[in-house]
Structures are given as C-alpha cells and as structure tokens.
Protein backbone atom coordinates (compact mmCIF):
# COMPACT_ATOMS: atom_id res chain seq x y z
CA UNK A 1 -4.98 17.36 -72.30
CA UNK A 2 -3.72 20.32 -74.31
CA UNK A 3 -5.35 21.57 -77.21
CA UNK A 4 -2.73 23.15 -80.57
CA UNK A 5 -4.35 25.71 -82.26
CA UNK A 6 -1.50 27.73 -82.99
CA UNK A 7 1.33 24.55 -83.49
CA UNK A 8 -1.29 22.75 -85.78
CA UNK A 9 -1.75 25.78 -88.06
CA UNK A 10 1.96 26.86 -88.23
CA UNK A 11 2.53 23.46 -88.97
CA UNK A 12 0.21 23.21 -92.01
CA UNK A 13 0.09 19.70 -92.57
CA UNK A 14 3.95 19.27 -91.35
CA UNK A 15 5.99 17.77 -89.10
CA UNK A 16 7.22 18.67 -85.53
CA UNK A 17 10.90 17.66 -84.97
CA UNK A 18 12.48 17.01 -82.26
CA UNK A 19 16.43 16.73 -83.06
CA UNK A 20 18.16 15.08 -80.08
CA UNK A 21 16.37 12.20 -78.27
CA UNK A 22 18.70 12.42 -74.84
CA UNK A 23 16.83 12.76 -71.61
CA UNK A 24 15.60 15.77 -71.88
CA UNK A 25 14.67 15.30 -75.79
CA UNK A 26 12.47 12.24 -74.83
CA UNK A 27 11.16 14.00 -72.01
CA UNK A 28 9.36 16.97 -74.04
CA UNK A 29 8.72 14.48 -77.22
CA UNK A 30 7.22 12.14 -74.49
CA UNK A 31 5.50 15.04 -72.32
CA UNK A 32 3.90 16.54 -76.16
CA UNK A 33 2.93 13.05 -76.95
CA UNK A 34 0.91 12.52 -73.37
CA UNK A 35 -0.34 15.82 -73.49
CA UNK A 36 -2.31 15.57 -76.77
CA UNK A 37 0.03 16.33 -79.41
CA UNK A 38 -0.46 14.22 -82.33
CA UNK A 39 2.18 10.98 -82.68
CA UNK A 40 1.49 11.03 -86.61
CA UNK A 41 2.75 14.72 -86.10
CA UNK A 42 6.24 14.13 -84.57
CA UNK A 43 10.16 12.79 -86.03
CA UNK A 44 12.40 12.55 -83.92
CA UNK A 45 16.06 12.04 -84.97
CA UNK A 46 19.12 11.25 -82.86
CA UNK A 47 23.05 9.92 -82.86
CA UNK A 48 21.80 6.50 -83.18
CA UNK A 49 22.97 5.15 -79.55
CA UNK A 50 21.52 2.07 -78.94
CA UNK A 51 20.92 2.60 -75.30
CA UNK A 52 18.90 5.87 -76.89
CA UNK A 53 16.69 3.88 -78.96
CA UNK A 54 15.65 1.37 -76.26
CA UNK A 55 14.50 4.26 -74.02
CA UNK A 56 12.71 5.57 -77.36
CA UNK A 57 11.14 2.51 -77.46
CA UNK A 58 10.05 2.14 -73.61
CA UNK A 59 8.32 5.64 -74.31
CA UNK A 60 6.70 3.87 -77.68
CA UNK A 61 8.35 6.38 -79.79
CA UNK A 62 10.82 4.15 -81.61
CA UNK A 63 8.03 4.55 -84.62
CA UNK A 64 8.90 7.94 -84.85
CA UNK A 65 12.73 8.12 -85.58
CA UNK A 66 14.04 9.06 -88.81
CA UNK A 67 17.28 10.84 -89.88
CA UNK A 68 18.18 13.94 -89.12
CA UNK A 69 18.02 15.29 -92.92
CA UNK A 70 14.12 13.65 -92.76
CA UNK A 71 13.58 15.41 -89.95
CA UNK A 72 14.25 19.21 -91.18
CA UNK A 73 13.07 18.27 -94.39
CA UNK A 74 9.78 17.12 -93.09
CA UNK A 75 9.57 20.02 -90.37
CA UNK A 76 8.22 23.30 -90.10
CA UNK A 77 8.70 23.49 -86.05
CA UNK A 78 12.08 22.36 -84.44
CA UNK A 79 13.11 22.07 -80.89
CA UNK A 80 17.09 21.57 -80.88
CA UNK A 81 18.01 19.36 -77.77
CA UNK A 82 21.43 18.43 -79.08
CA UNK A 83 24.59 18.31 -75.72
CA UNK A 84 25.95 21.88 -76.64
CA UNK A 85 29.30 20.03 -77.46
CA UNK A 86 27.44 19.05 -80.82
CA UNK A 87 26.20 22.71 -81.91
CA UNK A 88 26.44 21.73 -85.21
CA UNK A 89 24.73 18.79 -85.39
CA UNK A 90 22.20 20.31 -87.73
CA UNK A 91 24.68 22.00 -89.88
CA UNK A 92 24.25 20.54 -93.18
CA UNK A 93 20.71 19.65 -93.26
CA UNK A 94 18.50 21.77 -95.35
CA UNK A 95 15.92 23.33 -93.33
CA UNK A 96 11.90 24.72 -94.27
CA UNK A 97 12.51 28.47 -95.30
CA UNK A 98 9.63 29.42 -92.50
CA UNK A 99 10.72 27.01 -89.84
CA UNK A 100 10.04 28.28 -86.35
CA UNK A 101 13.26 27.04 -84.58
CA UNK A 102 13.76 26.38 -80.88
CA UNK A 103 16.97 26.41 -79.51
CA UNK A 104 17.16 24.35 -75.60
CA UNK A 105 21.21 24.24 -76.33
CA UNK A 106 22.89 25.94 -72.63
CA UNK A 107 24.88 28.51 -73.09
CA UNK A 108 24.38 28.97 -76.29
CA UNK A 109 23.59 32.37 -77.91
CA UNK A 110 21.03 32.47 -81.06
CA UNK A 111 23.84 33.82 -83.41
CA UNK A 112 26.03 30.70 -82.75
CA UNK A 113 23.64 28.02 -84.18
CA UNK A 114 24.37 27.13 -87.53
CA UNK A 115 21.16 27.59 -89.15
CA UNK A 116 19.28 30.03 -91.52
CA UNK A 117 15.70 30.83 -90.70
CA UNK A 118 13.60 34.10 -91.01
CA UNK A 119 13.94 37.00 -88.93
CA UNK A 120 11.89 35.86 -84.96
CA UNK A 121 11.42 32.32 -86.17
CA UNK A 122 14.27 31.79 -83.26
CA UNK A 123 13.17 31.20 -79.86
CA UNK A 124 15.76 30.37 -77.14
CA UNK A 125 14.77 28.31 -73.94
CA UNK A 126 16.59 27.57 -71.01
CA UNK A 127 14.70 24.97 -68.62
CA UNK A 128 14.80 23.21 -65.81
CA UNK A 129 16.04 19.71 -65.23
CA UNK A 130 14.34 16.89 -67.21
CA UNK A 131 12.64 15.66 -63.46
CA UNK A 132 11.10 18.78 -62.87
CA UNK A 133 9.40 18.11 -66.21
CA UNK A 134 7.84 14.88 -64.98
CA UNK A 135 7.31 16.53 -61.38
CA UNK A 136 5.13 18.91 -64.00
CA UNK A 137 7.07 21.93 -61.96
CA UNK A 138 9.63 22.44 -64.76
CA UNK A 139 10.25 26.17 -65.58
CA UNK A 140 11.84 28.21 -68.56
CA UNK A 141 13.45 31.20 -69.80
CA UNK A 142 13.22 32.39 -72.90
CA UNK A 143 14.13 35.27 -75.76
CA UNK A 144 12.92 37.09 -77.13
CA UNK A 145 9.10 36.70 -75.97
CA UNK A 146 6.44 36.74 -77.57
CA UNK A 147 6.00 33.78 -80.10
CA UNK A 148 2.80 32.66 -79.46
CA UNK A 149 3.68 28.86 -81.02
CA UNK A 150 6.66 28.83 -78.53
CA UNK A 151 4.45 29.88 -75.60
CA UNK A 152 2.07 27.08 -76.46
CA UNK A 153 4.37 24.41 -76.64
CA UNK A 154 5.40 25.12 -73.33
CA UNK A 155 2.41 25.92 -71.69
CA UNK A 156 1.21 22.42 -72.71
CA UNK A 157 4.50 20.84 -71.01
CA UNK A 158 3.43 22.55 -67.78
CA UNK A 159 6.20 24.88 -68.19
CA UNK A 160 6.13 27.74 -66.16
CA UNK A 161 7.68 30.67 -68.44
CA UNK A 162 9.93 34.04 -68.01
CA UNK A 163 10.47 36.29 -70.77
CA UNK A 164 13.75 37.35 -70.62
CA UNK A 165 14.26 41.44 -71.90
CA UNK A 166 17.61 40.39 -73.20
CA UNK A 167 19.40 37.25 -74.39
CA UNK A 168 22.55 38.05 -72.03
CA UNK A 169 20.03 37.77 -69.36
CA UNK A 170 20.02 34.10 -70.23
CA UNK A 171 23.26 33.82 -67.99
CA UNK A 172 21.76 34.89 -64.48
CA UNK A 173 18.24 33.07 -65.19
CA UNK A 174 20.70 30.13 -65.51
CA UNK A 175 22.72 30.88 -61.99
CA UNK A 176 19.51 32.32 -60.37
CA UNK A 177 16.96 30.07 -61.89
CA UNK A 178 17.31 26.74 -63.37
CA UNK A 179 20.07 25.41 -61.43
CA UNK A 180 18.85 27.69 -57.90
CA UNK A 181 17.54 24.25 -56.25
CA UNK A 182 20.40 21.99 -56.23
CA UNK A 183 22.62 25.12 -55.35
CA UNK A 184 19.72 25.99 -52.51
CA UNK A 185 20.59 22.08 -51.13
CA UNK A 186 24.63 22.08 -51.34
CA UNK A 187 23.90 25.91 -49.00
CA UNK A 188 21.52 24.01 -46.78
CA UNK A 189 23.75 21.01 -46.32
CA UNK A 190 26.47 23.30 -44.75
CA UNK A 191 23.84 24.33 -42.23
CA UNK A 192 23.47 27.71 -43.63
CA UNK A 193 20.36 30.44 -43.90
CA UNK A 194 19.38 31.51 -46.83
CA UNK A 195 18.94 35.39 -47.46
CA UNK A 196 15.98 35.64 -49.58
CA UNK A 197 15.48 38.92 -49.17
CA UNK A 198 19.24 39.36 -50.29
CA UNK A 199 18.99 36.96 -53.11
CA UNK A 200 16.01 38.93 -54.11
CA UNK A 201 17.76 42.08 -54.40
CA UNK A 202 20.55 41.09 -56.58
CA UNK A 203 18.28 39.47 -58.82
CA UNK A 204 16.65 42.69 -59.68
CA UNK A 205 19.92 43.93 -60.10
CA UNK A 206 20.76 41.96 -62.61
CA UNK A 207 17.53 42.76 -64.03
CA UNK A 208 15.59 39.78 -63.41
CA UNK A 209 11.85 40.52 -62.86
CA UNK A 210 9.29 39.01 -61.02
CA UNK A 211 12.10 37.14 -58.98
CA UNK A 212 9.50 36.16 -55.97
CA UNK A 213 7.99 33.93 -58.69
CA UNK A 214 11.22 32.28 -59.66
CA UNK A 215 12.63 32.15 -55.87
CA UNK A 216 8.98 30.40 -54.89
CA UNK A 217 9.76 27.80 -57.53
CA UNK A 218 13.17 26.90 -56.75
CA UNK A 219 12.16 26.14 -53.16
CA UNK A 220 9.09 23.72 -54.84
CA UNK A 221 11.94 22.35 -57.12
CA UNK A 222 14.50 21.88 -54.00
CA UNK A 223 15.89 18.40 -53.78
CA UNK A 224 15.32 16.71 -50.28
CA UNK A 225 17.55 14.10 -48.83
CA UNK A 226 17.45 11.69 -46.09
CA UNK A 227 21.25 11.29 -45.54
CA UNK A 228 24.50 12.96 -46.58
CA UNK A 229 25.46 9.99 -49.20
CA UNK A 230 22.46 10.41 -51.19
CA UNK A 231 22.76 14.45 -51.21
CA UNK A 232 26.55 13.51 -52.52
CA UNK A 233 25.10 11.26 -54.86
CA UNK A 234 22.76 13.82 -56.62
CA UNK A 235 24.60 16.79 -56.35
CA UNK A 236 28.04 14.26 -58.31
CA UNK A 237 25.39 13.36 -60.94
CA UNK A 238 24.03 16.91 -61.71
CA UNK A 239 26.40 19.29 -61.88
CA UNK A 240 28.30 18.42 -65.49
CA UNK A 241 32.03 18.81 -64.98
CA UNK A 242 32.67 22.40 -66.26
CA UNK A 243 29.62 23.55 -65.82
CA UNK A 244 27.68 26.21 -64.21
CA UNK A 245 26.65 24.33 -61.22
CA UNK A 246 29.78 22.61 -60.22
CA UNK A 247 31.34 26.43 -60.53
CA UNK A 248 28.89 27.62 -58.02
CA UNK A 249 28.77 24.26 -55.78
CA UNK A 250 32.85 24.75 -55.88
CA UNK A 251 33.03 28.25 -54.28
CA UNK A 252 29.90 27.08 -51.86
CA UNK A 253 32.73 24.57 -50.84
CA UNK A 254 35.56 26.69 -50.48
CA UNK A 255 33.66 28.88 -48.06
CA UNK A 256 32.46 31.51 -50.26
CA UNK A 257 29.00 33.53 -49.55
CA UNK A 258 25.78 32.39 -51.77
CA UNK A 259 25.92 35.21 -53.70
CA UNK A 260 29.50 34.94 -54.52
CA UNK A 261 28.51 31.63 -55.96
CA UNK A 262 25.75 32.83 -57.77
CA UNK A 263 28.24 35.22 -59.33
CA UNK A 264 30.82 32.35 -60.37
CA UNK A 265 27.67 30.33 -61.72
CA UNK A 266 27.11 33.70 -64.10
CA UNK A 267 30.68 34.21 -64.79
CA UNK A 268 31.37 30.57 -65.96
CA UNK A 269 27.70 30.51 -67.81
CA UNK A 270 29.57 33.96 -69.69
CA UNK A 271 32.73 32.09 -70.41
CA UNK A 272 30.79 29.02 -71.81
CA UNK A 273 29.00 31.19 -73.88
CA UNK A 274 31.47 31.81 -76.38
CA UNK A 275 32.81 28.53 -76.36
CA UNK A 276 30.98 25.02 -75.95
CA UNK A 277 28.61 24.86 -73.09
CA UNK A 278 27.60 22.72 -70.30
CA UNK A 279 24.60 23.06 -67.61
C-alpha cells in the first residue's frame, strides 16, 4: 500500500479526476484505488459507452462516475486519458484555478491542450501499455520533472519514471521506450540480433539518458509467444493504424535495419505531433 502525503495535501479536501475511463483510464483509477488511494477521493467521467461503464462496474467504480463538468469542478488534480482524437474533450469545462493537470494524451505537446492552468501545474506522461501496468513493470516519461505530486502518483502505480530534459524528447522515449518491446518481438520474429550496444548509442544521441535502464526494461516488458499466429495476433491488436508502432513494424517488414525503424517510429511520432495522435 502507498501512502499520499503530497496528493492528499494538494488536494485539500478535493477531488482527484480521472477524465477518460478507457483501458488505460480504468487501469490507473483501478491501480490508485488498490494501492491505497481513497475511493471517496476519486470522479471519474467518461463518453458514456455502455460497454465502458460495465467494465467500470467490474472494477466497482461505477459509484464514482459523474460528468465531466463535475469532475473539473470538483478537482484540484487531473489525469487526462482521453484517445488523442478527442483533445478537446475538456474544452469547455471550467477548471480549479490551481489544478495540477496531467496530460497521458500521445503525441500530444502541453501547448495543444485546451486548458488554462498556472505556470508547472502541467505534467506530461507518456507510459507504457495498460498490461505492463498490471504486470506492475509499466514505465513513464515525463516533462518537465520535478513535480513532486506527479512523481507520487506514479511511484504508487509502480511506475518506473524518466525525466525527460525536453518535451521534444517525448518523441524518441516513445520510439525507444514505450513501444521498444513489441518492436524488440516483430525484430526477433525475423530471426534477427539485436545490437544493444548500437541501440544504446543512438539513444544517447538523441539525448536519452540512462538508456541501460530503459533498454533493461523493454527486454522485462518483451512479449513472448508460442507460435507465429499468436505473435500476429498481438502485434494486429497493438499497433493503432497510423501510429508509431505500425510505422516502425512497417519498415521492420520491408527489410529495413532496427534503427531505421526506430527512426520512422520518431518521424511519424513528429508528424502526429502537430496533428491528432495515435500510439
């Protein structure tokens, strides 16, 4: 169990939201919940799908679901876990003036969410899949560093955290990090080595610190399959058409090197960046 000292007193007697309820949104509300967050203390608020509330339910948080104009009206911490496609979800609610807001939206920069809150009361986290979370290996990136509520709330999901020196670094802690074990299998599956000492290399090119840690993780994290159909199988359900994965999976495919995939996986996370987004 995790103890709040520092989410309880920025808090003050308020609410924490969470605003989007899909898998990975029940995952942290669920993971807070187990991990000795207060239930009294969370909302929760989401596009109403029924199929939504029924897995609310199976996590007995149905209890907890309000509106979304409740939620940031009753909230002084947020963690936005919207699809990126619906950035401005949260547009025309009315939020706390000292809300301490945490964006999980991929590829997202800070300056594109459409909300008003005081100078470093935005945090931006990029994580691992929602099954790493329940695997308690999950990991996550974040900018800027140093917001000692944010560090807590991950720290008590079992969230091993990277501060990130820049936001743009978001992009290859993406390529290189979150989505680096289902990339690791697709390389595998063609029977290939991996470089690490390579992969290391460009990392700290790209200015990624501490890489070893990151590279240890993603070979913790590393799906494992016991025939080709079910490595199909995974690798079809998690890489989102568009998205940063499927760009790097595609160029594994057509024969390219790993890091030439890596660098398509950066490149497309760049491009979604200043457009709508997808993992």
């Amino acid at each position: 169990m995790a103890d709040f000292p520092r989410t309880l007193a920025h808090l003050d007697g308020a609410a924490l939201g969470v605003f989007g309820a899909g898998h990975l949104g029940r995952v942290i509300a669920a993971g807070l919940v187990q991990n000795g967050f207060p239930t009294s203390r969370l909302l929760i608020c989401h596009g109403g799908s029924p199929e939504t509330e029924k897995r609310l339910a199976e996590a007995g948080l149905s209890g907890r679901r309000v509106e979304a104009v409740e939620l940031t009206r009753r909230s002084r911490i947020i963690l936005y876990l919207v699809r990126p496609q619906h950035l401005n979800a949260i547009e025309h609610c009315r939020l706390k003036s000292d809300t301490l807001f945490l964006s999980f939206l991929a590829g997202t920069p800070l300056a594109r969410v459409p909300v008003s809150v005081p100078p470093g009361n935005m945090v931006r986290v990029m994580t691992s899949a929602p099954d790493t979370f329940t695997k308690r290996i999950a990991v996550g990136g974040t900018y800027p560093s140093g917001n000692h509520v944010a560090e807590e709330l991950l720290r008590a999901l079992h969230v091993e955290q990277f501060s990130l020196a820049r936001e743009q670094d978001m992009h290859a802690f993406t390529a290189l990090g979150v989505c680096l074990p289902i990339v690791l299998a697709c390389w595998r599956a063609q029977e290939k080595a991996v470089d690490e000492a390579g992969l290391i290399q460009y990392a700290q090119r790209l200015g990624l610190v501490n890489y070893e840690r990151i590279l240890e993780w993603a070979r913790r994290a590393e799906p494992r399959f016991d025939t080709q159909a079910e490595r199909e199988e995974y690798i079809q359900k998690a890489a989102t058409p568009g998205g940063v994965t499927e760009a790097m999976i595609r160029r594994i495919v057509a024969g390219g090197s790993l890091i030439e995939a890596l660098e398509s996986g950066i490149l497309r996370s760049q491009e979604l960046g200043r457009g709508s987004a997808a993992r």
